[in-house]
Protein backbone atom coordinates (compact mmCIF):
# COMPACT_ATOMS: atom_id res chain seq x y z
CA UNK A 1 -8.63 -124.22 -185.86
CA UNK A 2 -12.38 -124.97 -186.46
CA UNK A 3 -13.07 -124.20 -182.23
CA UNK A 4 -11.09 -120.62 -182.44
CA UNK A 5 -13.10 -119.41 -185.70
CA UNK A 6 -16.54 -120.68 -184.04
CA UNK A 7 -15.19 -118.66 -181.08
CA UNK A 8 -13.94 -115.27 -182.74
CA UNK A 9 -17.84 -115.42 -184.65
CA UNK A 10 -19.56 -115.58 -181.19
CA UNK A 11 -17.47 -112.84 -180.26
CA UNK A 12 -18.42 -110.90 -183.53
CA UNK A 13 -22.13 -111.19 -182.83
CA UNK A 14 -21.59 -110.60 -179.05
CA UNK A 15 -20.71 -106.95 -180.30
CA UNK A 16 -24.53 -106.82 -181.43
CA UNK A 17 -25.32 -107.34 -177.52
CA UNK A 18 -25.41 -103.33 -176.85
CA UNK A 19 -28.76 -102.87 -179.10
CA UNK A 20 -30.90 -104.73 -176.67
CA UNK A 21 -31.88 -103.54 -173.20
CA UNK A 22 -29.13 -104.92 -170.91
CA UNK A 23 -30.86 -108.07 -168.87
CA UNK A 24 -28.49 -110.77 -169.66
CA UNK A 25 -27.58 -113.15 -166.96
CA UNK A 26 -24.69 -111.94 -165.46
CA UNK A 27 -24.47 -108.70 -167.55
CA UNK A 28 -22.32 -108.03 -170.58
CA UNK A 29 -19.47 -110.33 -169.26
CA UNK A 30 -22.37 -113.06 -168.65
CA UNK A 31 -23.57 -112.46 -173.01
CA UNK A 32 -19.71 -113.16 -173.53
CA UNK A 33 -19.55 -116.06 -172.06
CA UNK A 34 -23.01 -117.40 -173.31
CA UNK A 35 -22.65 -116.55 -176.98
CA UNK A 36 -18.62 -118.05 -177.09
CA UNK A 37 -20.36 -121.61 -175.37
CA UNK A 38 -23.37 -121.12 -177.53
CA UNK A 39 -21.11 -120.74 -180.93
CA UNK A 40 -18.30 -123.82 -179.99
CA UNK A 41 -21.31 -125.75 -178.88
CA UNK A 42 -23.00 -125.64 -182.21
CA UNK A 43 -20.14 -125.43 -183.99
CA UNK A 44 -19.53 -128.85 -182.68
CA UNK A 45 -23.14 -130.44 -183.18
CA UNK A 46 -22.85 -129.27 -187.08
CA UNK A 47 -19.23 -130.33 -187.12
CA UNK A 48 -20.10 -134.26 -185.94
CA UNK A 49 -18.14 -133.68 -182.77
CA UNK A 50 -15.00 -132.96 -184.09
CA UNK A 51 -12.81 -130.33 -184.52
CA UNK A 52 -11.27 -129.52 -187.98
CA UNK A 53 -8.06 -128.81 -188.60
CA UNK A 54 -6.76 -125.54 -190.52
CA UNK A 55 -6.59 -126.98 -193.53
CA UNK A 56 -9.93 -128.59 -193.62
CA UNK A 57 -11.57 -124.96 -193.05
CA UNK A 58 -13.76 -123.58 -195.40
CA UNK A 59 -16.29 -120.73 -195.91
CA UNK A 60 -19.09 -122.09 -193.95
CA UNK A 61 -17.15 -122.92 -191.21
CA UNK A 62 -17.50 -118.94 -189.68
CA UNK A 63 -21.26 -119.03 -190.43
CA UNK A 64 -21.97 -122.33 -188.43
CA UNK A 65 -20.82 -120.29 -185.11
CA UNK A 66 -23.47 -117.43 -185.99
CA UNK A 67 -27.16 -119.22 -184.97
CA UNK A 68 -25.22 -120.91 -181.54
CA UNK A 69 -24.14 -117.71 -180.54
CA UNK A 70 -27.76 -116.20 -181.52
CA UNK A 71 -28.85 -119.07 -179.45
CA UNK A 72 -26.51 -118.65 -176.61
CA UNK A 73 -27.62 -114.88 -176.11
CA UNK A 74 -30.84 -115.38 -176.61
CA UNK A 75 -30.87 -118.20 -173.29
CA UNK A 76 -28.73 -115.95 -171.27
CA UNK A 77 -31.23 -112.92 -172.02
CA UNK A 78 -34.14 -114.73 -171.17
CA UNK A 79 -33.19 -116.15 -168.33
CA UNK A 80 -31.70 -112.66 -167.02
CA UNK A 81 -34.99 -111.05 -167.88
CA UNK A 82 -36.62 -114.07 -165.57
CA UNK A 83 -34.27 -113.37 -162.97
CA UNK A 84 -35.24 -109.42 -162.85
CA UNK A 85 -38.65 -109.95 -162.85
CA UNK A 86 -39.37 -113.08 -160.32
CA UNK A 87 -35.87 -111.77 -158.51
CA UNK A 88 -33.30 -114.90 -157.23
CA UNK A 89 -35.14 -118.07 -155.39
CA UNK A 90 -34.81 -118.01 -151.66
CA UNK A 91 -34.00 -120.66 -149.30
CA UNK A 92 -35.47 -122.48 -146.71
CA UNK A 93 -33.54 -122.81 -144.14
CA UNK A 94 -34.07 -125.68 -141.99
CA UNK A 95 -34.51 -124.72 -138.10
CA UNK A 96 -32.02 -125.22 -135.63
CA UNK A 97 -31.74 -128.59 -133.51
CA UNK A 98 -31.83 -127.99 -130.07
């Protein structure tokens, strides 16, 4: 029960997304996906690596979901606004044997 409620509060603060300028890796869809990781994935740290079950919930349990998703969005923004400005890494391709 713990993983969906960290979930649904990345999801919450993912809605906050549309008041910054729109350079997240992989666009809106790419901020989902970071700040639902980000949340479960500190929602896990805090938790000890386990998942509690609905009737362990309390309170808190929402709140330790906020600062991973914060986190989450704030890696995929970053690295989107490295992306735009040093553009994707090219290849070198190795020449042809003869």
């Amino acid at each position: 029960m713990s993983l969906f409620i960290w979930i649904m509060m990345g999801i919450a603060v993912w809605h906050f997304a549309v008041f910054v300028p729109d350079r997240f890796w992989g666009g809106i869809v790419g901020a989902f996906v970071a700040s639902m990781i980000g949340a479960a994935a500190f929602g896990f740290v805090v938790e000890g690596f386990q998942i509690i079950g609905r009737h362990d919930v309390t309170i808190t349990t929402p709140l330790e979901g906020v600062p991973g998703a914060i986190l989450g969005l704030a890696a995929s923004w970053l690295y989107g606004r490295y992306l735009e400005l040093h553009g994707p890494r090219k290849r070198r391709r190795r020449p042809a044997r003869a």
